[in-house]
PDB file of N, CA and C in Angstrom:
ATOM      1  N   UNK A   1      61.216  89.779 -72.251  1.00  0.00           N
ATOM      2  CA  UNK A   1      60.775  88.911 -73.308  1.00  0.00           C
ATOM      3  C   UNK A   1      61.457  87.550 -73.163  1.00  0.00           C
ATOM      4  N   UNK A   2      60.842  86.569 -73.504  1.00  0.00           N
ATOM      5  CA  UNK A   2      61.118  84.750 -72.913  1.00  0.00           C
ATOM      6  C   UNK A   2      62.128  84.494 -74.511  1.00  0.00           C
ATOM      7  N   UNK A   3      62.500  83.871 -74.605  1.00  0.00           N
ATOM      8  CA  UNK A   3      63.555  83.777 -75.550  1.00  0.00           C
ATOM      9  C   UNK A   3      62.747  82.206 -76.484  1.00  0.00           C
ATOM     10  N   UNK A   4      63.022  82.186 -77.480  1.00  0.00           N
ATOM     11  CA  UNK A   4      61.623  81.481 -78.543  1.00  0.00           C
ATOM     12  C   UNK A   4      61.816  80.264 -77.907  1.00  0.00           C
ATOM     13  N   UNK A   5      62.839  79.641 -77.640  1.00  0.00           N
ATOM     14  CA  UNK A   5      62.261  78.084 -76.961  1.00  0.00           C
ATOM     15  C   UNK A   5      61.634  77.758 -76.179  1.00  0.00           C
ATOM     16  N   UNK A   6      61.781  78.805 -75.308  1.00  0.00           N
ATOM     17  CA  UNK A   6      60.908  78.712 -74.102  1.00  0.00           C
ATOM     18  C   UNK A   6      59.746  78.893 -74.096  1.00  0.00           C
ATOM     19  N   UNK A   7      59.587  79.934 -74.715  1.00  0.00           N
ATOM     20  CA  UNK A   7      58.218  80.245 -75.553  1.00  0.00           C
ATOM     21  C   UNK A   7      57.291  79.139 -75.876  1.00  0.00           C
ATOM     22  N   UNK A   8      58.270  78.322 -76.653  1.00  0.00           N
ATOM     23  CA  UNK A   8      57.613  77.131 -77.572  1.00  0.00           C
ATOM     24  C   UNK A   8      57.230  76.237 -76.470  1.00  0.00           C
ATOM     25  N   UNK A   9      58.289  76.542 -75.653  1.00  0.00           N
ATOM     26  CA  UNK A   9      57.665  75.196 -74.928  1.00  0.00           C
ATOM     27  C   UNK A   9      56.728  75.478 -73.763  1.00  0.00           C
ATOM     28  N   UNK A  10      56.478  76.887 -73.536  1.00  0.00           N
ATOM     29  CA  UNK A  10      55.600  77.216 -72.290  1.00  0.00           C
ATOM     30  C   UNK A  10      54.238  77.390 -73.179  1.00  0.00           C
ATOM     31  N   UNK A  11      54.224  77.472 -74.337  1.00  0.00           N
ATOM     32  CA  UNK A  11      53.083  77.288 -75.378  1.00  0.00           C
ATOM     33  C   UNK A  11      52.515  75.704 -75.194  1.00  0.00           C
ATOM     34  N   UNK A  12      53.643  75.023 -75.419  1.00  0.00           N
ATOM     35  CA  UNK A  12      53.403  73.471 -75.502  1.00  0.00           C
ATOM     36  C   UNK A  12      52.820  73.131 -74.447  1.00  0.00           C
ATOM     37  N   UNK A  13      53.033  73.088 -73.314  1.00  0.00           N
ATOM     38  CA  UNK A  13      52.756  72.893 -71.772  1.00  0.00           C
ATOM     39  C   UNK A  13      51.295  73.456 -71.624  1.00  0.00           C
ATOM     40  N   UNK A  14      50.805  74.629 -72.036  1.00  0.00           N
ATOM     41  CA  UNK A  14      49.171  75.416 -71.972  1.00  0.00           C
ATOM     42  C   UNK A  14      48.494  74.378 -72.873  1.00  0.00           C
ATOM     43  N   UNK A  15      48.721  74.402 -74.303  1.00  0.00           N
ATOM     44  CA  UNK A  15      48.094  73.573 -75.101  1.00  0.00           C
ATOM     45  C   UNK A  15      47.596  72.182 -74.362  1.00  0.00           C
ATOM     46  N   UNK A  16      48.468  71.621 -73.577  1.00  0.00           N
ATOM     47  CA  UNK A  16      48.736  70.407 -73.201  1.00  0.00           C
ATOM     48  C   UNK A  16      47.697  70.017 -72.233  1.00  0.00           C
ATOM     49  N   UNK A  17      47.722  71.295 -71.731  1.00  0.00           N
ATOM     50  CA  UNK A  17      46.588  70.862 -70.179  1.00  0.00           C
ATOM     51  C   UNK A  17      45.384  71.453 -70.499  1.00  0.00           C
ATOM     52  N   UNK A  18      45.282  72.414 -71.431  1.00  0.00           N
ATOM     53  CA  UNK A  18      43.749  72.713 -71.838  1.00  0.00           C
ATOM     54  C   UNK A  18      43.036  71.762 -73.017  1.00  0.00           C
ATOM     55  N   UNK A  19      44.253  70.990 -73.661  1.00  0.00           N
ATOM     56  CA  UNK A  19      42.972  70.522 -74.579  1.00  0.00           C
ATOM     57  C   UNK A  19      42.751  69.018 -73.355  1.00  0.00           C
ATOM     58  N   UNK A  20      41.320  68.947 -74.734  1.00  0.00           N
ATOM     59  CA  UNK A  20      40.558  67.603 -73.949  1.00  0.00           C
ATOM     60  C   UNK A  20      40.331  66.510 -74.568  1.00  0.00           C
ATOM     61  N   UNK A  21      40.766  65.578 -73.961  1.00  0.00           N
ATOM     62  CA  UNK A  21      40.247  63.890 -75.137  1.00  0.00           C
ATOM     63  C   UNK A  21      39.341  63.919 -74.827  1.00  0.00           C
ATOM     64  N   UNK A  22      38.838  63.219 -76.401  1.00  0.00           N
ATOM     65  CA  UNK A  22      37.585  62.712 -76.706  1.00  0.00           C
ATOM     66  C   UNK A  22      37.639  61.379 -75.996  1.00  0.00           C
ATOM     67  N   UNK A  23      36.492  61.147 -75.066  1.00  0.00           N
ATOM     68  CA  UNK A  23      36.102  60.076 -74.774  1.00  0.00           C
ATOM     69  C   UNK A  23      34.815  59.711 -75.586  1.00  0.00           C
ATOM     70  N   UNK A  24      34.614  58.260 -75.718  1.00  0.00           N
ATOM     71  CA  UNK A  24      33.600  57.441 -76.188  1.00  0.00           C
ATOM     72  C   UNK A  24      32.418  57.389 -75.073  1.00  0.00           C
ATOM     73  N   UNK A  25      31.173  57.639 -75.498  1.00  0.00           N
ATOM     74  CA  UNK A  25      30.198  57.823 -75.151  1.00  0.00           C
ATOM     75  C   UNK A  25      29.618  56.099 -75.111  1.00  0.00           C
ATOM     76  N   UNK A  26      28.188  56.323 -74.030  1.00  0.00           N
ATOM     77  CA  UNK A  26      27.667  55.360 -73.954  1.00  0.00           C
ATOM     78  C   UNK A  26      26.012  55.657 -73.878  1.00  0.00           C
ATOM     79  N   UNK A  27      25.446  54.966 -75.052  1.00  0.00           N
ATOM     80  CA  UNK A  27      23.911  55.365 -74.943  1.00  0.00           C
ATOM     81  C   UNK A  27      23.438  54.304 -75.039  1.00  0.00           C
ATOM     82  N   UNK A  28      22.164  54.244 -74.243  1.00  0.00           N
ATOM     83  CA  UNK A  28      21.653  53.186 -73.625  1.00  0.00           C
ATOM     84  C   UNK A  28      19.699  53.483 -74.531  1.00  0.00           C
ATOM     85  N   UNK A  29      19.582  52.258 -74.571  1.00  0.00           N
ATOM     86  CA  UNK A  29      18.317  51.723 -75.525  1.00  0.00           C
ATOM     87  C   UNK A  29      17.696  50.882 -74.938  1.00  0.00           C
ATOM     88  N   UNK A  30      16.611  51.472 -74.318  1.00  0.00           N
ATOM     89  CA  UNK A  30      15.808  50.208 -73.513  1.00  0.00           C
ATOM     90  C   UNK A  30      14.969  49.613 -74.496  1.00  0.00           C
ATOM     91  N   UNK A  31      14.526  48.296 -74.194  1.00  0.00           N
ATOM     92  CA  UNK A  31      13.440  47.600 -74.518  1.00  0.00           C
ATOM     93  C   UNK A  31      12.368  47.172 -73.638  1.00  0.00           C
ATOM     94  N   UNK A  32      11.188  47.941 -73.533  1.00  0.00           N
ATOM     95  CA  UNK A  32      10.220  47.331 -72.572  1.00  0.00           C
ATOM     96  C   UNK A  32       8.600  47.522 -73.525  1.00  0.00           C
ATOM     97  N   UNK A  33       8.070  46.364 -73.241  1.00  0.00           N
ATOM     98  CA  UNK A  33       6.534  46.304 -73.635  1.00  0.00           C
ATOM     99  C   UNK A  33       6.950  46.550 -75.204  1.00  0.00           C
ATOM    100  N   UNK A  34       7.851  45.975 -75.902  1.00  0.00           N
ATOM    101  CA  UNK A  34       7.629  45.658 -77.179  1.00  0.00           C
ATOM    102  C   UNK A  34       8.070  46.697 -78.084  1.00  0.00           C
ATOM    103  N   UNK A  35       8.817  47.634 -77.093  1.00  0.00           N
ATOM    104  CA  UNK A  35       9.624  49.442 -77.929  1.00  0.00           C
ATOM    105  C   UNK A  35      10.782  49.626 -77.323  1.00  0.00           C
ATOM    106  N   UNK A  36      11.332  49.972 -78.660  1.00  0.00           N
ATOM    107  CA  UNK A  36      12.861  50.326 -78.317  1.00  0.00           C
ATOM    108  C   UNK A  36      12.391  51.737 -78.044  1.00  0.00           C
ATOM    109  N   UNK A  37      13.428  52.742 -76.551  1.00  0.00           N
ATOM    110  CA  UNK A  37      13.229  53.491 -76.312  1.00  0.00           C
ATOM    111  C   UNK A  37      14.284  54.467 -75.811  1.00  0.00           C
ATOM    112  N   UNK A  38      15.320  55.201 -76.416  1.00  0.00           N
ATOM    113  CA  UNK A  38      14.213  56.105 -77.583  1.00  0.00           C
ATOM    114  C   UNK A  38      14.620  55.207 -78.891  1.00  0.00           C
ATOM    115  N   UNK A  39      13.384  55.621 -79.323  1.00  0.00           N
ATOM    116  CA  UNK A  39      13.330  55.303 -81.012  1.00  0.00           C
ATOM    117  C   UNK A  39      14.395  55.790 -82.153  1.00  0.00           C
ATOM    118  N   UNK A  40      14.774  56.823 -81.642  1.00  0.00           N
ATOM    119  CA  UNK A  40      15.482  57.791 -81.894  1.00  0.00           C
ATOM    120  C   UNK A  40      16.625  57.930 -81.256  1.00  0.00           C
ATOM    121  N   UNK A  41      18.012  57.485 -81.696  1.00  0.00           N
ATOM    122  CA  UNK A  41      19.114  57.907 -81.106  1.00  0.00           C
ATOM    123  C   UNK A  41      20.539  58.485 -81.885  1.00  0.00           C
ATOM    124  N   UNK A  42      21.361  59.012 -81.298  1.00  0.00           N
ATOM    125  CA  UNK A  42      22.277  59.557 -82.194  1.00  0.00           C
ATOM    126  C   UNK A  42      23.708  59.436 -81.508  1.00  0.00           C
ATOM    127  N   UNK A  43      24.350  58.874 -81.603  1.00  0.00           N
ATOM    128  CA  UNK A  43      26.042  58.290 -81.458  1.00  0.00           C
ATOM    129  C   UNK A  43      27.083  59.421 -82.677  1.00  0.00           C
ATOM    130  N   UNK A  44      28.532  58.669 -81.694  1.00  0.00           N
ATOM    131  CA  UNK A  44      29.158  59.071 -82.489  1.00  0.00           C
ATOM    132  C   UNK A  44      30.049  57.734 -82.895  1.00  0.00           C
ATOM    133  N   UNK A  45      30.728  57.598 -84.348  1.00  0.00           N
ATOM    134  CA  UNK A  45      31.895  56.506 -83.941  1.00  0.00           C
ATOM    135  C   UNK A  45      32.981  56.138 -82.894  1.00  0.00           C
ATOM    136  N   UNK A  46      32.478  54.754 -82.383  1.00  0.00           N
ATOM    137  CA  UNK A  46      33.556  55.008 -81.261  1.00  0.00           C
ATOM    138  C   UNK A  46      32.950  54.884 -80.196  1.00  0.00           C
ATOM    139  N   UNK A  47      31.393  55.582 -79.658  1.00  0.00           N
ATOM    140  CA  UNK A  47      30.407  55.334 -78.775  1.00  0.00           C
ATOM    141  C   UNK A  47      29.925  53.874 -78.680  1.00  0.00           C
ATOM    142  N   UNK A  48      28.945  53.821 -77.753  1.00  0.00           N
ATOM    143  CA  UNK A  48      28.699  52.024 -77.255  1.00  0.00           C
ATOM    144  C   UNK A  48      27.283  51.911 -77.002  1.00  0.00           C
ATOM    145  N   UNK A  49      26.655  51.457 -77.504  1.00  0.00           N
ATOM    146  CA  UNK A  49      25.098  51.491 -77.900  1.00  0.00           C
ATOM    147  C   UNK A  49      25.153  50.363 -76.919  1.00  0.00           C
ATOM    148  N   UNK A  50      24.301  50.420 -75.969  1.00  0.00           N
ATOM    149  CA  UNK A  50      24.025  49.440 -75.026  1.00  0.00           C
ATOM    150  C   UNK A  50      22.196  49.528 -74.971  1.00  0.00           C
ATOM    151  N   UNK A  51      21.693  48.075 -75.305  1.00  0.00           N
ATOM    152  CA  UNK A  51      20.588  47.677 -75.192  1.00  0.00           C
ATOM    153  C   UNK A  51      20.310  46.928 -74.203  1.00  0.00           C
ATOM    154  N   UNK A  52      19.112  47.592 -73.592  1.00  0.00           N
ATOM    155  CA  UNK A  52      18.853  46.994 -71.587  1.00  0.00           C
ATOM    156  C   UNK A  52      17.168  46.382 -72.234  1.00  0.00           C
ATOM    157  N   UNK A  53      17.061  45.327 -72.170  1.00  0.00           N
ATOM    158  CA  UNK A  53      15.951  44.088 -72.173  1.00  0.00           C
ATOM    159  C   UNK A  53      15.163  43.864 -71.141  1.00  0.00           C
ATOM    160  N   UNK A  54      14.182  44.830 -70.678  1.00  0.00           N
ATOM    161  CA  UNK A  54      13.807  45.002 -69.831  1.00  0.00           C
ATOM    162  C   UNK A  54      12.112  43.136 -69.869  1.00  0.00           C
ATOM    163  N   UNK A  55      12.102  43.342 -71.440  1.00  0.00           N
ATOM    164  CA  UNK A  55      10.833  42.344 -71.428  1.00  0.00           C
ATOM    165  C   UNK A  55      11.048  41.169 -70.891  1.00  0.00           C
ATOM    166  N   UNK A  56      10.274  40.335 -70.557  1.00  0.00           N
ATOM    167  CA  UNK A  56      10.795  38.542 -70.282  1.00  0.00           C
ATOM    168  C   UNK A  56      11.315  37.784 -71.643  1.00  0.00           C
ATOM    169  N   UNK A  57      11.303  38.382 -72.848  1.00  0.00           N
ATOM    170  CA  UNK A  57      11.485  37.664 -74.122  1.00  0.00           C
ATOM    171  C   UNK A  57      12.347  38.154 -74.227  1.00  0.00           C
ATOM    172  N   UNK A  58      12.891  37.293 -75.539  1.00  0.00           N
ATOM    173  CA  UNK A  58      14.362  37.687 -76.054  1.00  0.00           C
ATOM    174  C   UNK A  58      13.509  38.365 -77.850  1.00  0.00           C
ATOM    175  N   UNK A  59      14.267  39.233 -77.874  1.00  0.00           N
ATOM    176  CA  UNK A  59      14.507  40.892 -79.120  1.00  0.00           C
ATOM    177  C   UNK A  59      15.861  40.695 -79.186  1.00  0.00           C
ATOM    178  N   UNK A  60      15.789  41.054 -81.138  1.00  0.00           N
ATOM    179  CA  UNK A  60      16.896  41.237 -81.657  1.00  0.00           C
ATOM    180  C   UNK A  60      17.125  42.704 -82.065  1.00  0.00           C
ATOM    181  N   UNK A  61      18.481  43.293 -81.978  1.00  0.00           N
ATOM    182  CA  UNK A  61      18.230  44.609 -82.637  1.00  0.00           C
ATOM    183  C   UNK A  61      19.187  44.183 -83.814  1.00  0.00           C
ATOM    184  N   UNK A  62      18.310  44.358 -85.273  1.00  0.00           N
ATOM    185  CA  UNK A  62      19.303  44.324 -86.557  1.00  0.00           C
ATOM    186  C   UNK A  62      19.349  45.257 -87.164  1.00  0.00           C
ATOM    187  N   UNK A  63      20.218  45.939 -87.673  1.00  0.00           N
ATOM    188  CA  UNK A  63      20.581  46.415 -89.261  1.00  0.00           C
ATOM    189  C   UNK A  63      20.182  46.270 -90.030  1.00  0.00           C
ATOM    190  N   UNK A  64      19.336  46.789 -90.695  1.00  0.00           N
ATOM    191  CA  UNK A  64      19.067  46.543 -91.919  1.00  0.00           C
ATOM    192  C   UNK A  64      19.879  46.880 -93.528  1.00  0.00           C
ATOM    193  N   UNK A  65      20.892  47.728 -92.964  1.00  0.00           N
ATOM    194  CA  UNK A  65      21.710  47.197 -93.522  1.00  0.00           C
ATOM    195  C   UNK A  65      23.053  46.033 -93.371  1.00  0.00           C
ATOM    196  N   UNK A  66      22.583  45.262 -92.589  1.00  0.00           N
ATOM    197  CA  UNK A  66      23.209  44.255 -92.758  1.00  0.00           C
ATOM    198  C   UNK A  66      24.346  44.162 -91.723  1.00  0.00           C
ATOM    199  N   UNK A  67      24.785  45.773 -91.015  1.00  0.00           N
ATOM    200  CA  UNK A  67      26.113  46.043 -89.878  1.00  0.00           C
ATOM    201  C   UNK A  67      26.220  45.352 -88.667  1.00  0.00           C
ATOM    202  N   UNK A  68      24.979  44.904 -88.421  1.00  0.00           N
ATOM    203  CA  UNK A  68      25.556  44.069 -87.067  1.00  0.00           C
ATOM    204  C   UNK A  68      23.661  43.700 -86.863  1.00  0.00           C
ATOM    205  N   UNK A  69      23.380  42.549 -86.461  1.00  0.00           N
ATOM    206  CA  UNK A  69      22.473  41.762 -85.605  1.00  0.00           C
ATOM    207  C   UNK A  69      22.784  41.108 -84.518  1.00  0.00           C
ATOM    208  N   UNK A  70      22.285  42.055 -83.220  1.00  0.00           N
ATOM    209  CA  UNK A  70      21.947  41.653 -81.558  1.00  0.00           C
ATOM    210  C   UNK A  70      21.188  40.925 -81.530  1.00  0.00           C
ATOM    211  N   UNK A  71      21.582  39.681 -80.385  1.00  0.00           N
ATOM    212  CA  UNK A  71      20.893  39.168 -79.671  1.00  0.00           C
ATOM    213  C   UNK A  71      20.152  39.896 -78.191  1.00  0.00           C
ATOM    214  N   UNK A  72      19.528  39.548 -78.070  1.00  0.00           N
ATOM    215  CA  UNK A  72      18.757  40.150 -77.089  1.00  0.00           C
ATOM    216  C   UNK A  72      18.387  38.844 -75.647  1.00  0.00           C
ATOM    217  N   UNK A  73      18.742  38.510 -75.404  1.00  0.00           N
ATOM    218  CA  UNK A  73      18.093  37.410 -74.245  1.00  0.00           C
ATOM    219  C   UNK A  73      17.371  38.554 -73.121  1.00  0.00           C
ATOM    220  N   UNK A  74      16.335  38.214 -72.710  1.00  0.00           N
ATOM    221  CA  UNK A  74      15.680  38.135 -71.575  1.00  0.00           C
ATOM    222  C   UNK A  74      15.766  38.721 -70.133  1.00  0.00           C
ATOM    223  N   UNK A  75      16.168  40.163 -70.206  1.00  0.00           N
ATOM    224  CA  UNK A  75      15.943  41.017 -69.039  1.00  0.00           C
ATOM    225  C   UNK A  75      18.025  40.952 -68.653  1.00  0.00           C
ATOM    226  N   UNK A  76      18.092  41.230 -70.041  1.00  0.00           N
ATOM    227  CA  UNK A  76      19.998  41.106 -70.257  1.00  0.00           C
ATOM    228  C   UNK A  76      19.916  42.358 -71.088  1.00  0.00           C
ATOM    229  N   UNK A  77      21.369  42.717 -71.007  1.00  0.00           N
ATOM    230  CA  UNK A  77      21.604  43.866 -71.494  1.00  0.00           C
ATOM    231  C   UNK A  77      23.484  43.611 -72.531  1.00  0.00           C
ATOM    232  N   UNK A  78      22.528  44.161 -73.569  1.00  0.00           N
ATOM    233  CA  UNK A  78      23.968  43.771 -74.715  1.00  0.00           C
ATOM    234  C   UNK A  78      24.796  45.276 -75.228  1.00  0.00           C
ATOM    235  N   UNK A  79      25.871  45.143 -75.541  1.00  0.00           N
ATOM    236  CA  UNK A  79      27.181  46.092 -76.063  1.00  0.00           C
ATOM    237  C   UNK A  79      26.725  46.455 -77.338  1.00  0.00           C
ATOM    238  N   UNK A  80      27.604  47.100 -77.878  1.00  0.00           N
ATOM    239  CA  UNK A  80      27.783  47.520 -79.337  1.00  0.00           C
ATOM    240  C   UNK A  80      28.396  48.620 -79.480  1.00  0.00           C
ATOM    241  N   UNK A  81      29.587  48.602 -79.936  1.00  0.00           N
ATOM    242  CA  UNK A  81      30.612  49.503 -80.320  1.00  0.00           C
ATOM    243  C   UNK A  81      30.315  49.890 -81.475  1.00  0.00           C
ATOM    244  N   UNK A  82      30.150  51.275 -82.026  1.00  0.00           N
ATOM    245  CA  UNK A  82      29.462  51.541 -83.300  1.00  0.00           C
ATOM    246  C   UNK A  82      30.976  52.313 -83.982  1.00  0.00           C
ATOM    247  N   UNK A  83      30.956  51.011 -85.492  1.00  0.00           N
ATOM    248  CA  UNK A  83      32.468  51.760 -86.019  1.00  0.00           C
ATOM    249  C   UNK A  83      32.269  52.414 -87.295  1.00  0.00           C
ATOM    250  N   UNK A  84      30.841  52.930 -87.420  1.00  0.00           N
ATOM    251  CA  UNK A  84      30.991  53.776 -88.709  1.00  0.00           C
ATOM    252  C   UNK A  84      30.090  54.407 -89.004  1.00  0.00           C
ATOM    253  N   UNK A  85      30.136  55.245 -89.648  1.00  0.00           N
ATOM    254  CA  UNK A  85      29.215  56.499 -89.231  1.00  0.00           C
ATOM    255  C   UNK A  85      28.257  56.236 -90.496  1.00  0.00           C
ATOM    256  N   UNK A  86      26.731  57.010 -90.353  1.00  0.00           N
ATOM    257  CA  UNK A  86      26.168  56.793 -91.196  1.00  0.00           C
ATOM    258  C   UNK A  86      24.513  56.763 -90.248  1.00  0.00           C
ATOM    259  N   UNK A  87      23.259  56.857 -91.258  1.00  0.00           N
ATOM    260  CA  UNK A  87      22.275  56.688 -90.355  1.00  0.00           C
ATOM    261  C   UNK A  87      22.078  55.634 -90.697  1.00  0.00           C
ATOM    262  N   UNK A  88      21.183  54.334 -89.282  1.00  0.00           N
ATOM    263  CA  UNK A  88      21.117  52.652 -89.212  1.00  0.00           C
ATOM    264  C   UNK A  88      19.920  52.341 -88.963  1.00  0.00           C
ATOM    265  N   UNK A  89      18.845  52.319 -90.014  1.00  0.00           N
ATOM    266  CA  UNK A  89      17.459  51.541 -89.544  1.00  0.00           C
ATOM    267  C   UNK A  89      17.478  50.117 -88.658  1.00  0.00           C
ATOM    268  N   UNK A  90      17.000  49.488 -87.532  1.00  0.00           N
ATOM    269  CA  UNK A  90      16.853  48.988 -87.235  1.00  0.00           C
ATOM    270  C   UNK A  90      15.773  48.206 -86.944  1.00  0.00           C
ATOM    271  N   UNK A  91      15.141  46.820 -86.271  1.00  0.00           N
ATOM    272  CA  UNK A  91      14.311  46.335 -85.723  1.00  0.00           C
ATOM    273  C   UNK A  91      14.817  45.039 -85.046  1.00  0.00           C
ATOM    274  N   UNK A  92      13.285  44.253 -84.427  1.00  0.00           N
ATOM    275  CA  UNK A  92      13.880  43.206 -84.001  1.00  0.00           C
ATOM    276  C   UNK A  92      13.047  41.843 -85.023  1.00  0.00           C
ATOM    277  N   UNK A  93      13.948  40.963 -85.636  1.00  0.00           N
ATOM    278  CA  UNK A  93      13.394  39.980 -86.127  1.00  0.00           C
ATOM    279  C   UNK A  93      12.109  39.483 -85.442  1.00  0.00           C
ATOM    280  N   UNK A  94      12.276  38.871 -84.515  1.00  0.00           N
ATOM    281  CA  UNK A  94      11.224  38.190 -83.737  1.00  0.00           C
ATOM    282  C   UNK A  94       9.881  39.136 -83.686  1.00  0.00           C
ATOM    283  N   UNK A  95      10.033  40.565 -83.488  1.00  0.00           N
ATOM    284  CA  UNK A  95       8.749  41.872 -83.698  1.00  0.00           C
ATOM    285  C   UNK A  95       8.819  42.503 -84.196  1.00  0.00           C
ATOM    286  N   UNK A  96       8.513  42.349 -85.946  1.00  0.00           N
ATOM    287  CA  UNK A  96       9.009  43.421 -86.556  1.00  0.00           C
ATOM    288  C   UNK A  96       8.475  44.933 -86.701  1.00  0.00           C
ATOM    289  N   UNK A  97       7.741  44.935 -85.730  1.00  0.00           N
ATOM    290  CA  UNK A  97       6.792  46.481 -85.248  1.00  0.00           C
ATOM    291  C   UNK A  97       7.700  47.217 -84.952  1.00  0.00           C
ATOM    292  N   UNK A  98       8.518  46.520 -83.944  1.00  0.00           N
ATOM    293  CA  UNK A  98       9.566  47.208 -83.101  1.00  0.00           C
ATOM    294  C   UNK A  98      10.511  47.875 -84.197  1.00  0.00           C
ATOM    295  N   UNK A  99      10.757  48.954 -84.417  1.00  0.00           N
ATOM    296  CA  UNK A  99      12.088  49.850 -85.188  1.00  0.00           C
ATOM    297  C   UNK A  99      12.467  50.793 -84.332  1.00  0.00           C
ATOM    298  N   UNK A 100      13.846  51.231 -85.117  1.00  0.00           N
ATOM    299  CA  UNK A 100      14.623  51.829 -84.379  1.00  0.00           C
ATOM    300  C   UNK A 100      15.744  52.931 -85.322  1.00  0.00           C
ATOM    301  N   UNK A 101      15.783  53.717 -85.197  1.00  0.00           N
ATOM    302  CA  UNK A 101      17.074  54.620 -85.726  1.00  0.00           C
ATOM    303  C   UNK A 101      18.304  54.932 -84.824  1.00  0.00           C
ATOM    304  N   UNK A 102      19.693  54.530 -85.665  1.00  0.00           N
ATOM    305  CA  UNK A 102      20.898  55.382 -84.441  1.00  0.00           C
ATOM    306  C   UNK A 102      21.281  56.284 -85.820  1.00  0.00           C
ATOM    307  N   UNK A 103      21.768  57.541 -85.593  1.00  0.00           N
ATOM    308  CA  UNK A 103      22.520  58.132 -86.562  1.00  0.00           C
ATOM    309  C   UNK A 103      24.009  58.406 -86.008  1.00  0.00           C
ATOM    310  N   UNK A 104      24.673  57.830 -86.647  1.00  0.00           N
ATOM    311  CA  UNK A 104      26.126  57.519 -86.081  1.00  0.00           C
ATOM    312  C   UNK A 104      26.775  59.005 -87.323  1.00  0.00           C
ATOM    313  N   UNK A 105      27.305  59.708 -86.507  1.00  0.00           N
ATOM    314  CA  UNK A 105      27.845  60.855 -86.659  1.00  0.00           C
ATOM    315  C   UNK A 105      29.481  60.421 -86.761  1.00  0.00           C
ATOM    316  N   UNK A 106      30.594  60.757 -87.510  1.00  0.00           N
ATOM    317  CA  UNK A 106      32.287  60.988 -87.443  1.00  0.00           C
ATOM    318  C   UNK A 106      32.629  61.410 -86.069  1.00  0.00           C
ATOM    319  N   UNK A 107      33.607  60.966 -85.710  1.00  0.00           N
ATOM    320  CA  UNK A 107      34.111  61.676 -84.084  1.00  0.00           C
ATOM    321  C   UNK A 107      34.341  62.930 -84.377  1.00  0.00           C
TER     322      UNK A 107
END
């Protein structure tokens, strides 16, 4: 029998190498022919919503509630670090056909 410190600490050492960090995710949102695609996406806080502009025009992706409005230029591709959870209607000013959902989930 291992005597309790050792214990503790050959416990500590297993724990150590089996657990796993959370890394931040990256989901990607194209825009081509006038649709965000998918329409439908789901993040977590902490993840990075990246929008790829595939059209020759520039699209905005906004919030409608108000959390953040992208620029979009022209066959460019923009960031977005998403810091709070919650579901986010979106569109783009310039087409307002174009909508979009992320549902940002807690890490």
């Amino acid at each position: 029998m291992l005597p309790r410190r050792m214990t503790f600490a050959l416990l500590a050492a297993v724990l150590t190498m089996v657990s796993v960090s959370a890394h931040a995710a990256t989901v990607e949102i194209t825009i081509d022919n006038l649709v965000f695609s998918p329409a439908e996406a789901t993040a977590k806080v902490g993840d990075t919503i990246v929008w790829i502009n595939k059209d020759i025009f520039a699209h905005t992706a906004t919030a409608r509630n108000g959390d953040w409005d992208i620029a979009q230029p022209p066959k460019k591709s923009v960031p977005l670090v998403l810091k709070k959870a919650g579901s986010v209607d979106y569109y783009c000013r310039h087409h307002p056909n174009m909508k979009g959902t992320i549902v940002v989930t807690p890490q």
